[in-house]
Protein backbone atom coordinates (compact mmCIF):
# COMPACT_ATOMS: atom_id res chain seq x y z
CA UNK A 1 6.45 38.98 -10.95
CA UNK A 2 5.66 37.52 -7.58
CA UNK A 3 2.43 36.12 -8.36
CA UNK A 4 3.66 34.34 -11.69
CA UNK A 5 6.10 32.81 -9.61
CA UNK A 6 4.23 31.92 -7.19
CA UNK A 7 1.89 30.16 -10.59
CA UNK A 8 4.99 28.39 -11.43
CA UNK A 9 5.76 26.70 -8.62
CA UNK A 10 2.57 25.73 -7.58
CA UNK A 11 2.16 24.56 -11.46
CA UNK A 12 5.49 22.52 -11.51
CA UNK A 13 4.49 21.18 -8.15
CA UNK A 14 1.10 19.55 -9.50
CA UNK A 15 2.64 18.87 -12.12
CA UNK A 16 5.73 16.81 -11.02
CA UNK A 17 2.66 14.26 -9.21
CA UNK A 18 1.07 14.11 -12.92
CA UNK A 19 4.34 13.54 -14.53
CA UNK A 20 5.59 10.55 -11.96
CA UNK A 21 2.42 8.93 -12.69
CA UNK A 22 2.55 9.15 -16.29
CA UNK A 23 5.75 7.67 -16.03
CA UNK A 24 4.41 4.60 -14.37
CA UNK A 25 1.94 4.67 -17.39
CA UNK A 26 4.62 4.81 -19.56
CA UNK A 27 6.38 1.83 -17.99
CA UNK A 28 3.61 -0.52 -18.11
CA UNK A 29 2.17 0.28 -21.44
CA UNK A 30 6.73 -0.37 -23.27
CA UNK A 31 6.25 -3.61 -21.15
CA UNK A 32 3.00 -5.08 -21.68
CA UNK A 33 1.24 -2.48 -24.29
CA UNK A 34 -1.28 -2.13 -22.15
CA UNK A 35 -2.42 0.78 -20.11
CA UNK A 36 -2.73 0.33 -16.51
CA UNK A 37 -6.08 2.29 -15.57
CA UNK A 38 -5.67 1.17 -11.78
CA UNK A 39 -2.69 3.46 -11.57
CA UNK A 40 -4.33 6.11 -10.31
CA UNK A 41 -6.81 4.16 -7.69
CA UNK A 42 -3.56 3.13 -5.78
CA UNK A 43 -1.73 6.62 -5.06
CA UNK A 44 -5.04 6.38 -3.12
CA UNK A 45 -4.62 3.31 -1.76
CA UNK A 46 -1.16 4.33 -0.38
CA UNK A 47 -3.06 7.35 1.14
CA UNK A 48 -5.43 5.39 3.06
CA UNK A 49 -3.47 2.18 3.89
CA UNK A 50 -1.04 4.93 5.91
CA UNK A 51 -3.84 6.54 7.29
CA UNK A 52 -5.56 3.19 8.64
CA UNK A 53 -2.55 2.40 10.19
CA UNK A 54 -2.02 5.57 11.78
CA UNK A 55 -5.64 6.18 12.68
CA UNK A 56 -7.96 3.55 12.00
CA UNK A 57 -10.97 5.73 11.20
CA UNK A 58 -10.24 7.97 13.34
CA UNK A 59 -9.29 11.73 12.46
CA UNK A 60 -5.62 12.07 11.83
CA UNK A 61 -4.04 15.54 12.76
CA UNK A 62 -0.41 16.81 11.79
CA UNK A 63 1.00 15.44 15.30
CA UNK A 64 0.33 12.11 14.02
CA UNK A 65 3.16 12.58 11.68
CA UNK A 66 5.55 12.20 14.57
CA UNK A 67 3.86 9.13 16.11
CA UNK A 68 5.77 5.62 15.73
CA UNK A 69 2.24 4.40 14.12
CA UNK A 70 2.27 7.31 10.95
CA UNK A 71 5.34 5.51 10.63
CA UNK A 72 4.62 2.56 10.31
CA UNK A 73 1.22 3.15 8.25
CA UNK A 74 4.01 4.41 5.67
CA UNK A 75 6.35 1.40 5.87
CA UNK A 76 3.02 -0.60 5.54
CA UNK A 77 2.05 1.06 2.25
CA UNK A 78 5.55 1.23 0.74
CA UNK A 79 5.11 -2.74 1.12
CA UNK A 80 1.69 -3.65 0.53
CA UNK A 81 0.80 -1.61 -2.54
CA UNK A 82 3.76 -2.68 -4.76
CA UNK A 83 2.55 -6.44 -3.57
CA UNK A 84 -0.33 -5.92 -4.78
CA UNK A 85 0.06 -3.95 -7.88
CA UNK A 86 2.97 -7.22 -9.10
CA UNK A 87 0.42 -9.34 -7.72
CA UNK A 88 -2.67 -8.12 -9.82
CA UNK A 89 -0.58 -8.76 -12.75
CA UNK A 90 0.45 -11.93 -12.20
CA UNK A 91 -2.92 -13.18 -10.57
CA UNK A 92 -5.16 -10.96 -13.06
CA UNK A 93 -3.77 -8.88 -15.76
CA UNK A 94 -1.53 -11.09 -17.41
CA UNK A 95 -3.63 -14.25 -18.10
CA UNK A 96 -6.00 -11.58 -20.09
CA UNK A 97 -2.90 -10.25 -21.89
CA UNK A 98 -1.79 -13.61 -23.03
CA UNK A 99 -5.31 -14.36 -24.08
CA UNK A 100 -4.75 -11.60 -26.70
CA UNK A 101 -7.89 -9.91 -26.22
CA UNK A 102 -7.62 -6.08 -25.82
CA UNK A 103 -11.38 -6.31 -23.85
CA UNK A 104 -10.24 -8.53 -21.32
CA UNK A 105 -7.30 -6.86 -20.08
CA UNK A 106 -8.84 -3.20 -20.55
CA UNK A 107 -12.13 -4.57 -18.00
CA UNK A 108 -9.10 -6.52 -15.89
CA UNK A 109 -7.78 -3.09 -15.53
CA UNK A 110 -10.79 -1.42 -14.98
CA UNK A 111 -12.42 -3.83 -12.45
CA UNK A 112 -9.13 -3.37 -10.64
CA UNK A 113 -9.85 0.34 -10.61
CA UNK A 114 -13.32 0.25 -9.35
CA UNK A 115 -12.53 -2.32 -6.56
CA UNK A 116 -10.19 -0.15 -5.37
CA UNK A 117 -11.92 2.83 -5.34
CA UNK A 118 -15.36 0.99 -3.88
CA UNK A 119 -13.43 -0.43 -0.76
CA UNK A 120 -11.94 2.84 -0.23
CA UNK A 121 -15.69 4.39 -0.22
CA UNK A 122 -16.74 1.85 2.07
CA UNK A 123 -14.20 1.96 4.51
CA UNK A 124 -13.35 5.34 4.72
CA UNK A 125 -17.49 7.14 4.74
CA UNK A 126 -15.69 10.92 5.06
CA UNK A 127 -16.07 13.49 2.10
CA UNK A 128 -12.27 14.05 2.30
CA UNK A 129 -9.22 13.21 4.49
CA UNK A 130 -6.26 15.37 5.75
CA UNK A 131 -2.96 13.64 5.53
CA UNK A 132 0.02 14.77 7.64
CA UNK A 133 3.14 15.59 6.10
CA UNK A 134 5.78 13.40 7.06
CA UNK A 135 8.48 16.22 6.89
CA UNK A 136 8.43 19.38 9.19
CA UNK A 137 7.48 22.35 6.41
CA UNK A 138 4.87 23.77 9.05
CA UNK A 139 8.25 24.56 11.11
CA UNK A 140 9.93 26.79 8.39
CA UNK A 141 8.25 30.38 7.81
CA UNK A 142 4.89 31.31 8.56
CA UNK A 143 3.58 27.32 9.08
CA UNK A 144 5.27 26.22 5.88
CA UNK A 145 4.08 29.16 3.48
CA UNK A 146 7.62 31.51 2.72
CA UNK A 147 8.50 34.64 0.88
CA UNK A 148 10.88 34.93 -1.74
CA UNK A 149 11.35 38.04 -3.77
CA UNK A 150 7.83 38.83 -3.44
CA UNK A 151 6.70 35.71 -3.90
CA UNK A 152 4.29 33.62 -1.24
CA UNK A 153 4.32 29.61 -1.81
CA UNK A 154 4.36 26.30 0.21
CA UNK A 155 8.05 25.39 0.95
CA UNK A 156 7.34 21.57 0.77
CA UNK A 157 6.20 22.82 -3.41
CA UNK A 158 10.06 22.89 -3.35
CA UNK A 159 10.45 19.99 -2.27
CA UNK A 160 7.74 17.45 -4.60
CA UNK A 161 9.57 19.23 -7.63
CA UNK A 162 12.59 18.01 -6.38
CA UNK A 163 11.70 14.65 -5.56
CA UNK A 164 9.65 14.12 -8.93
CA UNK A 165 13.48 15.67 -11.08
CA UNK A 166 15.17 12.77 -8.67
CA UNK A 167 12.90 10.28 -8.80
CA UNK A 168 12.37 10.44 -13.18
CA UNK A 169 16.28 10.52 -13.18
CA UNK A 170 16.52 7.64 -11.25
CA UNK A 171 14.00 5.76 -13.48
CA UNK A 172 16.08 7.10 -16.34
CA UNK A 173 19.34 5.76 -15.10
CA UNK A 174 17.58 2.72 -14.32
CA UNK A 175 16.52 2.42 -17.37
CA UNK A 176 19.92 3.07 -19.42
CA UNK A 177 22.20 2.12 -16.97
CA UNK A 178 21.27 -1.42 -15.42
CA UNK A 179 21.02 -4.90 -16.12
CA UNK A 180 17.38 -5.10 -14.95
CA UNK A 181 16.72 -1.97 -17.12
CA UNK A 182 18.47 -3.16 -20.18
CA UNK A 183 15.98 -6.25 -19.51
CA UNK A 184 13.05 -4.09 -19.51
CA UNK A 185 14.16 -1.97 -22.61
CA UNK A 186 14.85 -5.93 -24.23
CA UNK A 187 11.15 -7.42 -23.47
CA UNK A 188 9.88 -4.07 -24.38
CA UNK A 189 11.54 -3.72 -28.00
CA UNK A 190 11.17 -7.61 -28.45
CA UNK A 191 9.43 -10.22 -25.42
CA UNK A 192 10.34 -13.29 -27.52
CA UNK A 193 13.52 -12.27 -28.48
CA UNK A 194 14.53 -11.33 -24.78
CA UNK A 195 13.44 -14.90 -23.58
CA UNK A 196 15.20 -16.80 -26.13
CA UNK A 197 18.47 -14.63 -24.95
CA UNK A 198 17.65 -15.86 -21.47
CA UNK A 199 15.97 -12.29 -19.67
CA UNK A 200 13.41 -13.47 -17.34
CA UNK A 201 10.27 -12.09 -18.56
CA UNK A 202 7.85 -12.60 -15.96
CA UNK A 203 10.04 -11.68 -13.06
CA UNK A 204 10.74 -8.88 -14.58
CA UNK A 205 7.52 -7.71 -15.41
CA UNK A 206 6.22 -8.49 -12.27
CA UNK A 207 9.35 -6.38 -10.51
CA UNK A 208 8.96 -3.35 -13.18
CA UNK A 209 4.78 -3.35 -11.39
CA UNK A 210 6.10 -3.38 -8.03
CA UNK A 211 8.12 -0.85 -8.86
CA UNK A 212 5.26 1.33 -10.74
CA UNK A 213 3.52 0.46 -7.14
CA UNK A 214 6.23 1.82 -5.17
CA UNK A 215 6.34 4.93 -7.17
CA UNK A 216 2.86 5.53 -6.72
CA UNK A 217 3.62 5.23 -2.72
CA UNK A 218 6.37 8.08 -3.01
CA UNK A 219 3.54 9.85 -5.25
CA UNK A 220 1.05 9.18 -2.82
CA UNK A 221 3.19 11.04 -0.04
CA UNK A 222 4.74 13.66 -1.77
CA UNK A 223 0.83 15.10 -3.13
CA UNK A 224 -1.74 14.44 -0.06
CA UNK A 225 -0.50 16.72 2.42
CA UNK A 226 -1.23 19.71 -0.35
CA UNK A 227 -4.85 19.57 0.25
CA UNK A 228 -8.18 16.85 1.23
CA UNK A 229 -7.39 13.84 0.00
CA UNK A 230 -11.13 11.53 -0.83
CA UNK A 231 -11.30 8.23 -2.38
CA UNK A 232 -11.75 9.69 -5.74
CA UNK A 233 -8.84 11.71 -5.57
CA UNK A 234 -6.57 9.22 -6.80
CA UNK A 235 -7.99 8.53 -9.46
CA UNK A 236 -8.40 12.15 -10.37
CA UNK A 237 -4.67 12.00 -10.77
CA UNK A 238 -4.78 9.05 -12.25
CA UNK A 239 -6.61 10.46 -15.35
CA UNK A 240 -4.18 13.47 -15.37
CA UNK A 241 -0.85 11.40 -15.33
CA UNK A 242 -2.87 9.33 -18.53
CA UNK A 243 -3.09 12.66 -20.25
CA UNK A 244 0.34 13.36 -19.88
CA UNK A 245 1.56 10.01 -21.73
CA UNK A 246 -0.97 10.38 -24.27
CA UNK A 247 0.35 13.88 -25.25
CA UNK A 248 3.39 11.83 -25.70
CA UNK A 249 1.71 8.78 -27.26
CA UNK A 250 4.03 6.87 -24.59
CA UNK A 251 7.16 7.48 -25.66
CA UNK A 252 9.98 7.61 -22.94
CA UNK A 253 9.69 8.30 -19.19
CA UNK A 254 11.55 11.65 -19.16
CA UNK A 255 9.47 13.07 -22.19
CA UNK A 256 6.26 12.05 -20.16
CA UNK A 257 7.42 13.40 -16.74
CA UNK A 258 8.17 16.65 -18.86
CA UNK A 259 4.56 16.63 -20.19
CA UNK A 260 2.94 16.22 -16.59
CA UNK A 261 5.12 19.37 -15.79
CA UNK A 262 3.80 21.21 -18.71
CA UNK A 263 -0.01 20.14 -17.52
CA UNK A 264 0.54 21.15 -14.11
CA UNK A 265 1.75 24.55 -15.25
CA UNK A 266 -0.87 25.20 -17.53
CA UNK A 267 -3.31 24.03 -15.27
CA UNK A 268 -1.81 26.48 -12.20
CA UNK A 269 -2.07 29.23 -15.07
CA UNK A 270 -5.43 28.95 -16.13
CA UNK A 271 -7.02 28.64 -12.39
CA UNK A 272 -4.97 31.76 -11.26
CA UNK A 273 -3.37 33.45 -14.18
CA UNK A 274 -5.10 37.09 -15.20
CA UNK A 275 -4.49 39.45 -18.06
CA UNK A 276 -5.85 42.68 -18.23
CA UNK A 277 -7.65 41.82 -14.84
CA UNK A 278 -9.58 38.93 -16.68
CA UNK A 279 -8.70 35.03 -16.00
CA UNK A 280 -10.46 31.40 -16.85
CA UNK A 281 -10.55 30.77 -13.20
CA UNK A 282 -10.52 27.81 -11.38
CA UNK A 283 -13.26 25.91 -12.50
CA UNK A 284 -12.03 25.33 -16.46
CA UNK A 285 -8.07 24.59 -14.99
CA UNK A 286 -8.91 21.18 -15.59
CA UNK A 287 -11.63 21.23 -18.23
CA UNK A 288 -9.48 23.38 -21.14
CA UNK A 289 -6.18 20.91 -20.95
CA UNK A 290 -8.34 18.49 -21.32
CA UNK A 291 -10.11 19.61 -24.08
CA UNK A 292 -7.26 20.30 -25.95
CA UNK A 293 -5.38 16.74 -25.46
CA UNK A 294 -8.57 15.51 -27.08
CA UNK A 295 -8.11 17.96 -30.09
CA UNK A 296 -4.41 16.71 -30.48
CA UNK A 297 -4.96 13.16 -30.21
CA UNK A 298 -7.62 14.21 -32.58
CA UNK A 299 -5.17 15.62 -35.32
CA UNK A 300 -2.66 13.30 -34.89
CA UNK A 301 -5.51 10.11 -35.43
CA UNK A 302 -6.54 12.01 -38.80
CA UNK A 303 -3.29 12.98 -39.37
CA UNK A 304 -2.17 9.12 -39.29
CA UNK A 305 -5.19 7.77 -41.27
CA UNK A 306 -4.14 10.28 -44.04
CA UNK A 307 -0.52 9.48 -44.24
CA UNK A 308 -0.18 6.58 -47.53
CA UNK A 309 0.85 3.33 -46.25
């Protein structure tokens, strides 16, 4: 009993991360139709633009987390990645999406992805960072780790499952309940139609990526502390929060936040579940889910191609 929940919240926890991101997936593809493959490449880019600010190159410890600079590294990040996520679409992505062509704005994308990913490489030479957590969990329990009925966990695995429930509400209630939401659902149900009613297109785009960049930030914070955090990790999670809106061919933000938790789980089951005293193990916790979005996304394309028109 204690170990499965320890599974579970570990699971949830991973997948709450997966599930924010597909929701910023989910976002960009109802607005544009396309799918942003940079989203990934700048939760790691929030990493590191806090940790240059904190540290420059320099090793950054958990007491950095109460210096005035970690601070500011994440006020830096919480401002310069949504910049430049509205700013790649306005300077890059959209002139390929007006052009119509589904190549230009997949390599747009893409190239966005790689450049991000190749700075980070060259700037930062390490294997893997360590990124301080901004809240005090090492204080509570046994340096962060707590018992509950059995059960051993991180506290702050709490605390990203709360934060992803608030944060997918939010977008939610943004969504439903707000003029620049109803604007969004408008341009994303009908762009010419919203224009000729008078919603702002472009400005709203171009606030909806800023906002897909600030989520990432809030991502970005909530998931490095957990472990190293390398260049490449971002877009690691990048690829899982795709697999989560795929499984729900990009339907709404809640359903795809629900999916990430589902991947997460099964993902925190496979590396550490057992039955009988036999278990997968760590190294197929990523390769099975996988696997078996391919197979669906497999069924579902024959599936379609079989259905009369």
């Amino acid at each position: 009993m204690s170990l499965s929940l320890q599974i579970v919240l570990s699971g949830l926890a991973a997948g709450s991360v997966y599930g924010l991101i597909a929701v910023g997936y989910v976002l960009v593809y109802r607005l544009t139709g396309i799918v942003h493959f940079a989203l990934g490449d700048l939760v790691g880019l929030g990493v590191f633009v806090a940790l240059l600010v904190t540290a420059g190159h320099g090793t950054v410890t958990q007491a950095s987390a109460s210096s005035w600079r970690f601070a500011a590294g994440l006020a830096v990040a919480i401002v310069a990645v949504p910049l430049l996520t509205a700013g790649s679409w306005f300077a890059i992505i959209e002139p390929q999406v007006a052009s119509r062509s589904t190549l230009r704005w997949v390599a747009a994308t893409a190239a966005i992805a790689f450049a991000i990913q190749s700075l980070l490489l060259a700037v930062f030479a390490r294997p893997a960072y360590v990124f301080p957590d901004p809240l005090p969990f090492h204080r509570a329990g046994n340096d962060g780790v707590v018992s509950v009925a059995g059960a051993t966990f991180q506290l702050r695995s709490l605390f990203v499952i709360v934060l992803g429930l608030a944060l997918a509400a939010a977008v939610g209630a943004l969504a439903g309940r707000t003029r620049f939401g109803r604007g969004l659902e408008a341009i994303a149900e009908d762009a010419e139609g919203a224009a000729v009613v008078g919603v702002p297109r472009d400005r709203f785009v171009g606030l909806a990526f800023g906002l897909v960049g600030a989520v990432a930030v809030v991502i970005a914070v909530a998931a490095a502390p957990s472990g190293p955090f390398s260049a490449t990790t971002g877009s690691l999670l990048g690829v899982k929060g795709l697999v989560a809106a795929l499984v729900v061919l990009f339907g709404s933000p809640l359903r795809a936040y629900a999916a990430g938790l589902a991947l997460g789980l099964v993902e925190a089951v496979i590396a550490s579940g057992r039955i009988s005293g036999h278990g997968l193990g760590p190294s197929y916790r990523e390769v099975i889910p996988f696997l078996a979005v391919l197979a669906l996304l497999a069924v579902r394309g024959r599936v379609g191609a079989a259905e009369p028109e």
